[in-house]
PDB file of N, CA and C in Angstrom:
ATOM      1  N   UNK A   1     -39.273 -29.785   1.515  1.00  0.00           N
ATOM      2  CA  UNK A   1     -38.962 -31.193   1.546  1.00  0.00           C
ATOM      3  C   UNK A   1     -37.519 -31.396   1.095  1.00  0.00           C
ATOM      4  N   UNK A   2     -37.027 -31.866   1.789  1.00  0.00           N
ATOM      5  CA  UNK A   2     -35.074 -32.528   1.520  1.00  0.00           C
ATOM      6  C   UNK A   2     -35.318 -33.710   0.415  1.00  0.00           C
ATOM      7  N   UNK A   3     -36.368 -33.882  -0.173  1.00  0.00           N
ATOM      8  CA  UNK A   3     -36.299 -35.413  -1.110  1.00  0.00           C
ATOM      9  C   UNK A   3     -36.506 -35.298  -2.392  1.00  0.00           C
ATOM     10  N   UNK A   4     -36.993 -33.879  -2.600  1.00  0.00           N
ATOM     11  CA  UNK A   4     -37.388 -33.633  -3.581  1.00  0.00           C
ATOM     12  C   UNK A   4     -36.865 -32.201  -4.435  1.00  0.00           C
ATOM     13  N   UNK A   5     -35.670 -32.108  -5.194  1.00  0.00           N
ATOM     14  CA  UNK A   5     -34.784 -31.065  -5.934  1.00  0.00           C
ATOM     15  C   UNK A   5     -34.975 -31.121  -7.581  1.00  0.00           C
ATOM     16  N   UNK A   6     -34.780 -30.016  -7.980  1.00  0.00           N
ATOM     17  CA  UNK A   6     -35.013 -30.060  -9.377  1.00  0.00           C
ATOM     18  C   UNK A   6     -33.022 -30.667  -9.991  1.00  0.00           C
ATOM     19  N   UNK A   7     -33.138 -30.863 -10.778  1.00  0.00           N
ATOM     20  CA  UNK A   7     -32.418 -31.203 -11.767  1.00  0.00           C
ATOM     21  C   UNK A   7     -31.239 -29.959 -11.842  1.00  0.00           C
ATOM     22  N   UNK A   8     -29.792 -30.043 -12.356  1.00  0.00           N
ATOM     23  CA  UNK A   8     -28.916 -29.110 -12.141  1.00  0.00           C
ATOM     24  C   UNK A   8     -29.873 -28.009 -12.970  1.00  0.00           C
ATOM     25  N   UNK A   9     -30.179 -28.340 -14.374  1.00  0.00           N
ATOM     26  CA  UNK A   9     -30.386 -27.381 -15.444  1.00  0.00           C
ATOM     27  C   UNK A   9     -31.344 -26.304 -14.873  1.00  0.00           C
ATOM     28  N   UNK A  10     -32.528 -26.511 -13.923  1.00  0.00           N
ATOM     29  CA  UNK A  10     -33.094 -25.493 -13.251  1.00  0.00           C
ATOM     30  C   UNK A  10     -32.196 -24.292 -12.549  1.00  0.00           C
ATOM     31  N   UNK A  11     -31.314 -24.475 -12.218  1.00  0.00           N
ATOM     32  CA  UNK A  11     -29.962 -23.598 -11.306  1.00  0.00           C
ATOM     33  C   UNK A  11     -29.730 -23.214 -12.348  1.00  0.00           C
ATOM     34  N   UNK A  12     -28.933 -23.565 -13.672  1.00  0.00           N
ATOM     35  CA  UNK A  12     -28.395 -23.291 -14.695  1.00  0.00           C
ATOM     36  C   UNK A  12     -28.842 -22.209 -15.335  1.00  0.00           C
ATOM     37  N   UNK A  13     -30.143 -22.217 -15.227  1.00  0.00           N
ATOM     38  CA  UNK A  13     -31.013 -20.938 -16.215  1.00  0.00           C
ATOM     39  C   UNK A  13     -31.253 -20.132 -14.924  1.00  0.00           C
ATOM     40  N   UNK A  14     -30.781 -19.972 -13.933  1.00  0.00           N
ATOM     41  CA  UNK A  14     -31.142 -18.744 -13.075  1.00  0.00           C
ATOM     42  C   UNK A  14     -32.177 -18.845 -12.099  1.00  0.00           C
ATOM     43  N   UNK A  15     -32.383 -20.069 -12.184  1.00  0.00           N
ATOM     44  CA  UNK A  15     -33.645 -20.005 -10.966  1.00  0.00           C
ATOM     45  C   UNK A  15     -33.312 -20.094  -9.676  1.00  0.00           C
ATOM     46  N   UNK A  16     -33.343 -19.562  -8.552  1.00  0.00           N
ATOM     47  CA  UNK A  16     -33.143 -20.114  -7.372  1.00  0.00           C
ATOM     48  C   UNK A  16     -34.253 -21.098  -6.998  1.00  0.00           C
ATOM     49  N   UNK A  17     -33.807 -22.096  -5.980  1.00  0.00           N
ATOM     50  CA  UNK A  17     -34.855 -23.141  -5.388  1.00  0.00           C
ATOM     51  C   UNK A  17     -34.867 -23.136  -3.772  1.00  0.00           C
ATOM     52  N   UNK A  18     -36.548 -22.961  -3.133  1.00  0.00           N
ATOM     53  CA  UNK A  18     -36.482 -22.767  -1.891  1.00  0.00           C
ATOM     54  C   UNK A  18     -37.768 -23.470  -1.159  1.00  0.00           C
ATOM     55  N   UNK A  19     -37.493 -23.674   0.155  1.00  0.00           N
ATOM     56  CA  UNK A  19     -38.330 -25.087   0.881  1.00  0.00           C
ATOM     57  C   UNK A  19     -38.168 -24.628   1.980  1.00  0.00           C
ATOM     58  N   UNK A  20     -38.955 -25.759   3.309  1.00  0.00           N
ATOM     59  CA  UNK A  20     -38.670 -26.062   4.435  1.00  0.00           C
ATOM     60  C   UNK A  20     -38.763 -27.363   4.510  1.00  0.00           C
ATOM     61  N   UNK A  21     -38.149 -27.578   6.100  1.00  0.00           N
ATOM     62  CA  UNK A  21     -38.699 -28.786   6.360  1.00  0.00           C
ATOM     63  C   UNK A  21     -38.714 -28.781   7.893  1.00  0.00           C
ATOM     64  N   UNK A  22     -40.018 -28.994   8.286  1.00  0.00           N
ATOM     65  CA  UNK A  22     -40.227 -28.989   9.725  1.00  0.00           C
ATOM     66  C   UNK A  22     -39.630 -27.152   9.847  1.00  0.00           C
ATOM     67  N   UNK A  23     -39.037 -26.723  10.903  1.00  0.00           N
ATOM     68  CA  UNK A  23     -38.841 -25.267  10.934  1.00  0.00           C
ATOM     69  C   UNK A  23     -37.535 -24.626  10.412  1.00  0.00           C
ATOM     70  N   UNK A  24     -37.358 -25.644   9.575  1.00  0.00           N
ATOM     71  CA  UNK A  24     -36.043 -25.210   8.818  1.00  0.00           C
ATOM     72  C   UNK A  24     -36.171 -24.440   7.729  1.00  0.00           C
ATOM     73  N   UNK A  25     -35.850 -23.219   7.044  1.00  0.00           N
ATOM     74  CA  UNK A  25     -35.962 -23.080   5.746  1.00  0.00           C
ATOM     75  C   UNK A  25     -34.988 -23.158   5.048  1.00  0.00           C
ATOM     76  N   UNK A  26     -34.753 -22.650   3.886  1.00  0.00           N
ATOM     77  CA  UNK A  26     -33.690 -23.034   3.043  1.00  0.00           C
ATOM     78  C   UNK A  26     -33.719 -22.412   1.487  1.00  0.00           C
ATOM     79  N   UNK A  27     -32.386 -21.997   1.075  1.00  0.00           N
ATOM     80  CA  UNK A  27     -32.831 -21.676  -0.336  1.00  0.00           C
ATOM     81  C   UNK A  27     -31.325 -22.329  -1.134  1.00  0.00           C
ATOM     82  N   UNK A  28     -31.278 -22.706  -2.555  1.00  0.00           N
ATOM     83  CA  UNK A  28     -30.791 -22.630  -3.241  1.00  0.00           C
ATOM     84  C   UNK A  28     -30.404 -21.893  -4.401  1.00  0.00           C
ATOM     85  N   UNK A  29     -29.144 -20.701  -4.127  1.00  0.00           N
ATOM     86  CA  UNK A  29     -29.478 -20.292  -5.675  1.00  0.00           C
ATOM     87  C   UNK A  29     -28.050 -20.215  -6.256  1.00  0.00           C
ATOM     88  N   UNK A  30     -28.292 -20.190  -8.128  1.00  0.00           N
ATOM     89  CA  UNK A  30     -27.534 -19.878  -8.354  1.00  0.00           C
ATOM     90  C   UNK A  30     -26.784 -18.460  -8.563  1.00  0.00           C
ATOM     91  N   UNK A  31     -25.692 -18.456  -8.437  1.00  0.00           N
ATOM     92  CA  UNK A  31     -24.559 -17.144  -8.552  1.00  0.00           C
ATOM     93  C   UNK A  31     -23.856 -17.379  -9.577  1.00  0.00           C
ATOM     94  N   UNK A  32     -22.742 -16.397  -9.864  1.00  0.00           N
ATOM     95  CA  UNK A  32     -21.625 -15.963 -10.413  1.00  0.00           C
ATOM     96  C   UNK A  32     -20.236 -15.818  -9.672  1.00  0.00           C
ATOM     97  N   UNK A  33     -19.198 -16.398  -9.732  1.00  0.00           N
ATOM     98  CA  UNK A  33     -17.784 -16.114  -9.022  1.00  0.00           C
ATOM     99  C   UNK A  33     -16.948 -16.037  -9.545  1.00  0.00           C
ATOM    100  N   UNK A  34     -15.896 -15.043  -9.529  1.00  0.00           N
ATOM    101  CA  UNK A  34     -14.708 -15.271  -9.876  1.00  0.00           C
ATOM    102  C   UNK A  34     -13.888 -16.393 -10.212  1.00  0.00           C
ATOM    103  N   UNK A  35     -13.645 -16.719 -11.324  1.00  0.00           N
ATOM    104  CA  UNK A  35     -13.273 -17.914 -11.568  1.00  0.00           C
ATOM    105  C   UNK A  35     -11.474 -17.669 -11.968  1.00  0.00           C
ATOM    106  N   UNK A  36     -11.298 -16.605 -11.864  1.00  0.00           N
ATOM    107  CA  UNK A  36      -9.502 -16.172 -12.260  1.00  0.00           C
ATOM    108  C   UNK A  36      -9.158 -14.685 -11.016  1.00  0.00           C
ATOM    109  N   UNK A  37      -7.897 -14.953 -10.844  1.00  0.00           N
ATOM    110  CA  UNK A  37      -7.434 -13.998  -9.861  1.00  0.00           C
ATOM    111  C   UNK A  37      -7.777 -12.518 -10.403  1.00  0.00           C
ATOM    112  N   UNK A  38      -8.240 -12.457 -11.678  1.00  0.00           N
ATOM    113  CA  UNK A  38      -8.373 -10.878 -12.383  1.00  0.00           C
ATOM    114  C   UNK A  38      -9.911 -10.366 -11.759  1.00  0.00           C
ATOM    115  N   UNK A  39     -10.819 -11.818 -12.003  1.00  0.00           N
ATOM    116  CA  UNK A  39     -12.192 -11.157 -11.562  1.00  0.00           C
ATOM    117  C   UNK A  39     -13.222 -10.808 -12.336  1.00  0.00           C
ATOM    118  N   UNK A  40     -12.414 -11.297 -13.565  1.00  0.00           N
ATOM    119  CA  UNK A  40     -13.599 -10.876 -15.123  1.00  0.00           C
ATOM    120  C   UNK A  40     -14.054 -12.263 -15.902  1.00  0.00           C
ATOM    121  N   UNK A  41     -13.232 -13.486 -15.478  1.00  0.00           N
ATOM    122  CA  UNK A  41     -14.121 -14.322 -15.604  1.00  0.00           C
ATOM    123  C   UNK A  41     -14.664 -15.185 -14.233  1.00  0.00           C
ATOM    124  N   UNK A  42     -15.969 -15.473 -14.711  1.00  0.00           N
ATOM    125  CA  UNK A  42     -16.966 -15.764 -13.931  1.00  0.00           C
ATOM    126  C   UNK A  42     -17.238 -17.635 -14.324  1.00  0.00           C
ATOM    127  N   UNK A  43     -17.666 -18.137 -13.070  1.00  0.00           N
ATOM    128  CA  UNK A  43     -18.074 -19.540 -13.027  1.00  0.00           C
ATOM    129  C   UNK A  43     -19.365 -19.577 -12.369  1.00  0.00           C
ATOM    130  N   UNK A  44     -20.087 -20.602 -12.573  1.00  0.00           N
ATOM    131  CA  UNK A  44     -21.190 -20.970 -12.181  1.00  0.00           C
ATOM    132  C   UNK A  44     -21.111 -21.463 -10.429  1.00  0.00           C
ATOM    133  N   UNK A  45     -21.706 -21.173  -9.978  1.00  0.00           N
ATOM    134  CA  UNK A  45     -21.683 -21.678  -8.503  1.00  0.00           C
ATOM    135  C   UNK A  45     -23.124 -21.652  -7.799  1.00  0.00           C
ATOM    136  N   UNK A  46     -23.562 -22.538  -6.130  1.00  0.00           N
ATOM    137  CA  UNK A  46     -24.999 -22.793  -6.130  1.00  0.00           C
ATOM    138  C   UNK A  46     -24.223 -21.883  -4.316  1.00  0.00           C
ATOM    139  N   UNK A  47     -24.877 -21.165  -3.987  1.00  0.00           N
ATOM    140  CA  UNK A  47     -25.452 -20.684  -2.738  1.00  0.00           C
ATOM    141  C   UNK A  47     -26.220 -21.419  -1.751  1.00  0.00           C
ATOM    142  N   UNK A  48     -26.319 -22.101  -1.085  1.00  0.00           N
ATOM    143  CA  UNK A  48     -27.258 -22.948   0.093  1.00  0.00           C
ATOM    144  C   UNK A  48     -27.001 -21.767   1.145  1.00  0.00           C
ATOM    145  N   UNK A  49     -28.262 -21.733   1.582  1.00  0.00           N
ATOM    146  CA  UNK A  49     -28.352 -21.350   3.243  1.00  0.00           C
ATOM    147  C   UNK A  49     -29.780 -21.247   3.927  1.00  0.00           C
ATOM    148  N   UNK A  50     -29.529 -21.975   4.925  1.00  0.00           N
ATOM    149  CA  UNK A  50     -30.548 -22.211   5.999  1.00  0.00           C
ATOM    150  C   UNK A  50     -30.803 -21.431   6.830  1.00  0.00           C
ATOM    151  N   UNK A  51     -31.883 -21.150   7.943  1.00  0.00           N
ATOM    152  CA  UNK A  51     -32.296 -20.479   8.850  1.00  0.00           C
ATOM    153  C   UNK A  51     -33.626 -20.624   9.398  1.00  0.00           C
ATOM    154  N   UNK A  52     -33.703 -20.172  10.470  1.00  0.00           N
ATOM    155  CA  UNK A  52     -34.969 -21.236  11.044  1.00  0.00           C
ATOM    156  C   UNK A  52     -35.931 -20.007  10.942  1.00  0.00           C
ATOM    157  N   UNK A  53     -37.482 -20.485  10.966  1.00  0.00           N
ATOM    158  CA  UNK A  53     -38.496 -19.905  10.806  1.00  0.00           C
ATOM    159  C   UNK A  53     -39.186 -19.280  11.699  1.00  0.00           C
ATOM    160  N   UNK A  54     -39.918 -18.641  11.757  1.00  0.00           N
ATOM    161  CA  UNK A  54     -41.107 -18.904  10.442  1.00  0.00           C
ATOM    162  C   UNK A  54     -40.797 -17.866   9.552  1.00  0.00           C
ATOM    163  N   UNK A  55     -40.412 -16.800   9.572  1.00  0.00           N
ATOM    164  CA  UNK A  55     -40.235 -15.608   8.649  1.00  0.00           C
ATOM    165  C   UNK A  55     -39.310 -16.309   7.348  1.00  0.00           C
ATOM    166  N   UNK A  56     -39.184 -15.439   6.271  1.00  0.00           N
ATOM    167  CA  UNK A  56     -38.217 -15.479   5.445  1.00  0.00           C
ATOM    168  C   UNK A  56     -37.014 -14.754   5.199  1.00  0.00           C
ATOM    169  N   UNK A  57     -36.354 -15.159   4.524  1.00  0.00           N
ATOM    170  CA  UNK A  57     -34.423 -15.126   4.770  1.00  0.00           C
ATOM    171  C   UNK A  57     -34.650 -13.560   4.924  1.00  0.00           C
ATOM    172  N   UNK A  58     -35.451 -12.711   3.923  1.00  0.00           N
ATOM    173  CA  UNK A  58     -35.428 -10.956   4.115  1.00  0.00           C
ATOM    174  C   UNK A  58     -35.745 -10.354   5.718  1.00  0.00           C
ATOM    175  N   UNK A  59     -36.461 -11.248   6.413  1.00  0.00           N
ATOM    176  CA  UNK A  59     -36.759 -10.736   7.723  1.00  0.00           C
ATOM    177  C   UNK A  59     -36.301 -11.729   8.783  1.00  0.00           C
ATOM    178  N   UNK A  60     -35.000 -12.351   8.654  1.00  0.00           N
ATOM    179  CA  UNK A  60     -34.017 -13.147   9.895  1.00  0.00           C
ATOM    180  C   UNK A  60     -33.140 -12.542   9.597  1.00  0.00           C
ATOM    181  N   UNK A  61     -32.623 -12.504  10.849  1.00  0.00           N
ATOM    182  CA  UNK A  61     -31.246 -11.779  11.130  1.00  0.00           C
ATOM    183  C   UNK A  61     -30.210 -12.510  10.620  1.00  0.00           C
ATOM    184  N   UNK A  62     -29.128 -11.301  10.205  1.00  0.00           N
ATOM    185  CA  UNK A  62     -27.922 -12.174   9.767  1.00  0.00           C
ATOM    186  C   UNK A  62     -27.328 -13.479  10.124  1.00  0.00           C
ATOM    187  N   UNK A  63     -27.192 -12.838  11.722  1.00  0.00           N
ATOM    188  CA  UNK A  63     -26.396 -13.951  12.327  1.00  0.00           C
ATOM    189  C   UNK A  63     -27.243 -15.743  12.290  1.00  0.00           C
ATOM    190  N   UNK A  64     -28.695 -15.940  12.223  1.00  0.00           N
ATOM    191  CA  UNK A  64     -28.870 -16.901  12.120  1.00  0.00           C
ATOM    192  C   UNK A  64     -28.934 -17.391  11.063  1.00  0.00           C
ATOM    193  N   UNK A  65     -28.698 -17.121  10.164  1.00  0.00           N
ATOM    194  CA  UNK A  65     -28.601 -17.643   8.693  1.00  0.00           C
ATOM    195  C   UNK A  65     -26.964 -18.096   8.420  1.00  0.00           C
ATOM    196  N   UNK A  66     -27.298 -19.266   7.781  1.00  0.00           N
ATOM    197  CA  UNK A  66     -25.716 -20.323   7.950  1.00  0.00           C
ATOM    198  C   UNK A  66     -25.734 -20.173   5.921  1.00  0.00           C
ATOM    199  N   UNK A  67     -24.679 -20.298   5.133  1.00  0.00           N
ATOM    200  CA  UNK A  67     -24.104 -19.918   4.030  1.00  0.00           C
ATOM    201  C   UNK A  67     -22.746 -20.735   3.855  1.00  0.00           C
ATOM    202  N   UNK A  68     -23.189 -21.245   2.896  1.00  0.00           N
ATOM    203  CA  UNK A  68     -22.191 -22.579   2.005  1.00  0.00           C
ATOM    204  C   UNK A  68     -22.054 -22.267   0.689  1.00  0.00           C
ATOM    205  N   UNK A  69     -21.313 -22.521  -0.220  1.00  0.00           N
ATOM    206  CA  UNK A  69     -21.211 -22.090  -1.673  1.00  0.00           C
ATOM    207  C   UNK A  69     -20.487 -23.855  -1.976  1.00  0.00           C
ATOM    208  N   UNK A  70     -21.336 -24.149  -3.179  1.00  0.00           N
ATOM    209  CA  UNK A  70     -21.071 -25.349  -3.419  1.00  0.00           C
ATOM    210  C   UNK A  70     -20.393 -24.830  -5.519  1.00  0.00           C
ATOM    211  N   UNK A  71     -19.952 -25.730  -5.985  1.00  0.00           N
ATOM    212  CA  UNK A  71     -19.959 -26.251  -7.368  1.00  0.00           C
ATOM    213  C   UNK A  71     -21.142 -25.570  -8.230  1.00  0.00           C
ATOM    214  N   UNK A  72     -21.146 -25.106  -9.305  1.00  0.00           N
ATOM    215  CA  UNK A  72     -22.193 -24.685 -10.081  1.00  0.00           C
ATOM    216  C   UNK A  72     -22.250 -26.272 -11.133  1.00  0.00           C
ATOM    217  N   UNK A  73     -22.914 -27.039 -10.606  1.00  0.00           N
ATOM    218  CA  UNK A  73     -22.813 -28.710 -11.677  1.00  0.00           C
ATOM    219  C   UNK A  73     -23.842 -28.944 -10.839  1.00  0.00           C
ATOM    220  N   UNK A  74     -24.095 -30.232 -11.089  1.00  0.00           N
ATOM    221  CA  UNK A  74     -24.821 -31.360 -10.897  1.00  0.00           C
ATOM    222  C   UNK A  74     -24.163 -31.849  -9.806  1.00  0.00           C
ATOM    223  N   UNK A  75     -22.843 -32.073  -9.327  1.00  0.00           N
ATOM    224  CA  UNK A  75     -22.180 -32.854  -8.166  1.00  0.00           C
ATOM    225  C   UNK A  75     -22.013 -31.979  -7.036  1.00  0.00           C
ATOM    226  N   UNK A  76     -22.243 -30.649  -7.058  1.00  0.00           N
ATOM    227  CA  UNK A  76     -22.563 -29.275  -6.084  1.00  0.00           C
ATOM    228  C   UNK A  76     -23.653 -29.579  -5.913  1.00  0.00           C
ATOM    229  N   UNK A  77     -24.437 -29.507  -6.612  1.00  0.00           N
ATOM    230  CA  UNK A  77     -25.880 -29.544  -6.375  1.00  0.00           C
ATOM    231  C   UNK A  77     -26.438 -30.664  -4.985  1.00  0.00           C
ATOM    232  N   UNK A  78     -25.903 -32.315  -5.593  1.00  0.00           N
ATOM    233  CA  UNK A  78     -25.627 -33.160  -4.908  1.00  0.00           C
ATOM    234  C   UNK A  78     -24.756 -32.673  -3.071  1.00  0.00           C
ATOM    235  N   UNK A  79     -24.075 -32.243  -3.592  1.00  0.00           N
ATOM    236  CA  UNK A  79     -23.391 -31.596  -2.644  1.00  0.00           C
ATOM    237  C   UNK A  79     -24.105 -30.429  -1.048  1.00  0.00           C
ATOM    238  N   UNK A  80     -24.549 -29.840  -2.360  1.00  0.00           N
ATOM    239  CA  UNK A  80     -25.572 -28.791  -1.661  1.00  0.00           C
ATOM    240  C   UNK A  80     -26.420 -29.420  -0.731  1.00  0.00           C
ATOM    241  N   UNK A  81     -27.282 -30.633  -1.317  1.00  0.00           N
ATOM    242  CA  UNK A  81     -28.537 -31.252  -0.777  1.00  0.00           C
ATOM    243  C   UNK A  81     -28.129 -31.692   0.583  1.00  0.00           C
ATOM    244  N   UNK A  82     -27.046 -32.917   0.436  1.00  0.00           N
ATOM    245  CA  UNK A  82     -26.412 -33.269   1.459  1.00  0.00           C
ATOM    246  C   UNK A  82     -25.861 -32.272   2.950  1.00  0.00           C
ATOM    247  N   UNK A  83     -25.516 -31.366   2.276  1.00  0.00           N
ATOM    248  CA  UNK A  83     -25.059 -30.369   3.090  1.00  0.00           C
ATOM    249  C   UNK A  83     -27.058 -29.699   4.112  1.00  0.00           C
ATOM    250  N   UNK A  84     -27.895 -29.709   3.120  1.00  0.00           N
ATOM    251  CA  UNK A  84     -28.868 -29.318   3.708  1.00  0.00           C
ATOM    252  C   UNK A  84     -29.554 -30.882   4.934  1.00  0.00           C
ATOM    253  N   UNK A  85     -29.130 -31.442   4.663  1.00  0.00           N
ATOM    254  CA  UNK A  85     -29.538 -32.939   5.620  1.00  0.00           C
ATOM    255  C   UNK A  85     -28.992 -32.575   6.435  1.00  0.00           C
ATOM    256  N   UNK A  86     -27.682 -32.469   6.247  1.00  0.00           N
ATOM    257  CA  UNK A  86     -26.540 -32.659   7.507  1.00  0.00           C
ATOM    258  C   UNK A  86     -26.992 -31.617   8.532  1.00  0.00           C
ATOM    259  N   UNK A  87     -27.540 -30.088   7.956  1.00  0.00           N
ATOM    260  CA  UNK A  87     -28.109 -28.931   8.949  1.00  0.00           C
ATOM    261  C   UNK A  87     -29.471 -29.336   9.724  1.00  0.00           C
ATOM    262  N   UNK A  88     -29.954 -30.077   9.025  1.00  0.00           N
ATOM    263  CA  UNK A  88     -31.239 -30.168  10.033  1.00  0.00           C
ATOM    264  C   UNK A  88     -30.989 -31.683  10.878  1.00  0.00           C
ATOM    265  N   UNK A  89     -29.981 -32.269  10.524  1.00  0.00           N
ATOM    266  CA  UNK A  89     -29.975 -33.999  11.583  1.00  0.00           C
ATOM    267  C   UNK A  89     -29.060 -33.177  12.346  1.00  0.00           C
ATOM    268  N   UNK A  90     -28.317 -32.424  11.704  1.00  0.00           N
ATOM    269  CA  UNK A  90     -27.572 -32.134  13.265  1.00  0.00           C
ATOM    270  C   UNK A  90     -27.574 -31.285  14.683  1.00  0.00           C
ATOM    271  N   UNK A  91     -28.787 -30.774  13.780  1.00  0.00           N
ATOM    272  CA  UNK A  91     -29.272 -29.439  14.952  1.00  0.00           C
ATOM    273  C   UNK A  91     -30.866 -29.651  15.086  1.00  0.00           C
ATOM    274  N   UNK A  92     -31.393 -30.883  15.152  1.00  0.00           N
ATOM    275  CA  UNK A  92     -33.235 -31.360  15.220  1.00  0.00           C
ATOM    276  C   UNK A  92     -33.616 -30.490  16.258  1.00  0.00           C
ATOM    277  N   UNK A  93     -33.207 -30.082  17.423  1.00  0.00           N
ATOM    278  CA  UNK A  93     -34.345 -29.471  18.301  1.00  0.00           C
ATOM    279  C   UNK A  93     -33.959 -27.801  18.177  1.00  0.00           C
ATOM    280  N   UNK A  94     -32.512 -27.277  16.996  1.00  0.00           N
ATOM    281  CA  UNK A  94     -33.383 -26.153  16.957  1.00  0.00           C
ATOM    282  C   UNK A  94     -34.227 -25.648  15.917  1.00  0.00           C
ATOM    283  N   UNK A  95     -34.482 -26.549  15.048  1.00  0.00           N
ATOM    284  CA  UNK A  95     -35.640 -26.560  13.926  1.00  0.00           C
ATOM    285  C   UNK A  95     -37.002 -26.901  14.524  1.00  0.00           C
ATOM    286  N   UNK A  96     -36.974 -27.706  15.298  1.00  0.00           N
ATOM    287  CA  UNK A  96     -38.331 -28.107  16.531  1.00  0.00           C
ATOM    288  C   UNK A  96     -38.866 -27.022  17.250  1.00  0.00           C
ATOM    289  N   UNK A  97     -38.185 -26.168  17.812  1.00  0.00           N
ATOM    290  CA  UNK A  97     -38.789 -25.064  18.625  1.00  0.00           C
ATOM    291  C   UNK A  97     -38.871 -23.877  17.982  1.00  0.00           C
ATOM    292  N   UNK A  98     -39.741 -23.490  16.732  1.00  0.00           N
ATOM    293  CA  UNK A  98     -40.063 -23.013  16.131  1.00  0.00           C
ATOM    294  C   UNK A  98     -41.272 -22.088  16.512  1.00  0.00           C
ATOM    295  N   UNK A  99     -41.257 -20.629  16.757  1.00  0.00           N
ATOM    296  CA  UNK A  99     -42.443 -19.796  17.116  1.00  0.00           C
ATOM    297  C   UNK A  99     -43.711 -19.845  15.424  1.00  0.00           C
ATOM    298  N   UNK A 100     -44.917 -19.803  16.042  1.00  0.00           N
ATOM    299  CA  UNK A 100     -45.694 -19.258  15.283  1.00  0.00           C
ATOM    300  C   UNK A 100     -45.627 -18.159  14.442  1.00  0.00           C
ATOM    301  N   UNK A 101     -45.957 -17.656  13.658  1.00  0.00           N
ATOM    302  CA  UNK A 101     -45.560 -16.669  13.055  1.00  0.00           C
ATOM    303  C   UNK A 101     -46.546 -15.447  13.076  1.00  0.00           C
ATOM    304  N   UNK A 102     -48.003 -16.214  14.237  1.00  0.00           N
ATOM    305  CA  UNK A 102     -48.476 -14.995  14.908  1.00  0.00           C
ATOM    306  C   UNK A 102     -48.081 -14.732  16.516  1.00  0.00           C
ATOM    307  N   UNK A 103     -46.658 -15.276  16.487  1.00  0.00           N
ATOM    308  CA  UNK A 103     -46.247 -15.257  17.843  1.00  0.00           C
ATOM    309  C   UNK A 103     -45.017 -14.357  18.219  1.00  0.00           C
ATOM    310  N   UNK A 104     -44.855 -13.966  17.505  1.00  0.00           N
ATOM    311  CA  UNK A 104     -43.595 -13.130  16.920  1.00  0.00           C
ATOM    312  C   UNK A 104     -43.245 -12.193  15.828  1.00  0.00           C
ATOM    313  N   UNK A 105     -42.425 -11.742  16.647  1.00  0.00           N
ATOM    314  CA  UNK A 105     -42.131 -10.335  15.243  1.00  0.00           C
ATOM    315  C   UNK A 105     -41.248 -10.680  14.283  1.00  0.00           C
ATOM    316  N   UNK A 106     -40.739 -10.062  13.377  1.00  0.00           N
ATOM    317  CA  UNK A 106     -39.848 -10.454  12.385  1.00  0.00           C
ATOM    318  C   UNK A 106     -38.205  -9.286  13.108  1.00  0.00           C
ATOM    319  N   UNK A 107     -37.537 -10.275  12.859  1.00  0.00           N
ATOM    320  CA  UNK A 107     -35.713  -9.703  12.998  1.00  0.00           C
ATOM    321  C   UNK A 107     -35.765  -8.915  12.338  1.00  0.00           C
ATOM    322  N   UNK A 108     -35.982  -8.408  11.241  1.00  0.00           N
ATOM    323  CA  UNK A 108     -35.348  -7.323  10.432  1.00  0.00           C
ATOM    324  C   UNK A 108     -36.663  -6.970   9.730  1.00  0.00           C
TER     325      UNK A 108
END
């Protein structure tokens, strides 16, 4: 469900967060990035990426899986969500034509 996200502090402690909606899936997690040109300090940051179903992100192929890196906050997060709307209003019929998942094999 796109309506319903936990709170930044869930990301914060390490949890990733993951859904569908209609044949979309989706995960949120948090990472670690380089936050200085050296590479030893690290910032908080959230991972989004989508890909259509039915399998999960371990068994779709690279290429259909789409990857955004938002803000490690509360306004990334925000960010993130939005960004997950925008993937499924803008691409509705290829989240619609979605195989069964006894109809098909898995990509990887």
């Amino acid at each position: 469900m796109l309506d319903a996200f936990p709170i930044y502090h869930w990301f914060h402690n390490g949890n990733p967060y993951s859904g569908a909606e209609g044949g979309m899936r989706y995960v949120i997690t948090p990472i670690k990035v380089p936050s200085d040109e050296s590479g030893k300090k690290k910032r908080e940051a959230l991972c989004a990426e989508v890909w259509p179903g039915p399998w999960s992100i371990e068994h779709t192929a690279e290429e259909k899986i789409e990857t955004q890196l938002f803000d490690g906050d509360q306004a990334g997060l925000d960010k993130a969500v939005a960004w997950l709307h925008e993937r499924y209003t803008a691409e509705a019929d290829r989240w619609a034509d979605i195989p069964s998942i006894l109809d098909c094999e898995p990509d990887r």
